[in-house]
Protein backbone atom coordinates (compact mmCIF):
# COMPACT_ATOMS: atom_id res chain seq x y z
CA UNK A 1 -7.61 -18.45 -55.05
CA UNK A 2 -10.84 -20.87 -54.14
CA UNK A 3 -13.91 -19.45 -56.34
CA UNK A 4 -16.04 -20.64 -53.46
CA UNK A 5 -14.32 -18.12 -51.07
CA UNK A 6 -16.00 -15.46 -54.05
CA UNK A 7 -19.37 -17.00 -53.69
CA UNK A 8 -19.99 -16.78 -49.90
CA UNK A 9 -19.08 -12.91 -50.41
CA UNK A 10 -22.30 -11.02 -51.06
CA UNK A 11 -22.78 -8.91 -54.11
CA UNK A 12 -23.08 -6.01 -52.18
CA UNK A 13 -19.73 -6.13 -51.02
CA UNK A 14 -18.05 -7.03 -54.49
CA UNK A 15 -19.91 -3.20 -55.91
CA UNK A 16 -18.55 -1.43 -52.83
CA UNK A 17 -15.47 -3.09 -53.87
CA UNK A 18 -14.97 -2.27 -57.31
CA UNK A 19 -16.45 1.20 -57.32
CA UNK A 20 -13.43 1.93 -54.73
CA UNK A 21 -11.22 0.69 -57.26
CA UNK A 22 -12.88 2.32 -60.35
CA UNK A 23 -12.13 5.54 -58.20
CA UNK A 24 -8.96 4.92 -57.80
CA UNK A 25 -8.10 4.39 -61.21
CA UNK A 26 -9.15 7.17 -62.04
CA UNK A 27 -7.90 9.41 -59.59
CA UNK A 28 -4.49 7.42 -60.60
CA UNK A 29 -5.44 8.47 -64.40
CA UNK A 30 -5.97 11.60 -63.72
CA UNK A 31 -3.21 11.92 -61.62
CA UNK A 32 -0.56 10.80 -64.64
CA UNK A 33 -2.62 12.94 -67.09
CA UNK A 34 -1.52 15.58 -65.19
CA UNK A 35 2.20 14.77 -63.91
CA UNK A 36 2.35 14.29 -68.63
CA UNK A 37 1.53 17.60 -68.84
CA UNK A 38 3.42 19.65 -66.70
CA UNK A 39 6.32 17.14 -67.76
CA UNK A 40 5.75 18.43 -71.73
CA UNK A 41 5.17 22.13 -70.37
């Protein structure tokens, strides 16, 4: 990928970005956590 392509995108856009995928990690985390459990139960 072109780093200039990462510098015309604002910063704005690159938060937005990565709290959507923060979220979804952690829904995904959570998610496993869970699916563990029940597994060991």
């Amino acid at each position: 990928m072109n780093l200039m392509v990462f510098a015309d995108v604002p910063l704005g856009m690159w938060s937005i970005l990565y709290t959507q995928i923060q979220n979804c990690w952690i829904q995904f985390f959570i998610l496993t956590n869970l699916g563990i459990i029940l597994l060991i139960e």
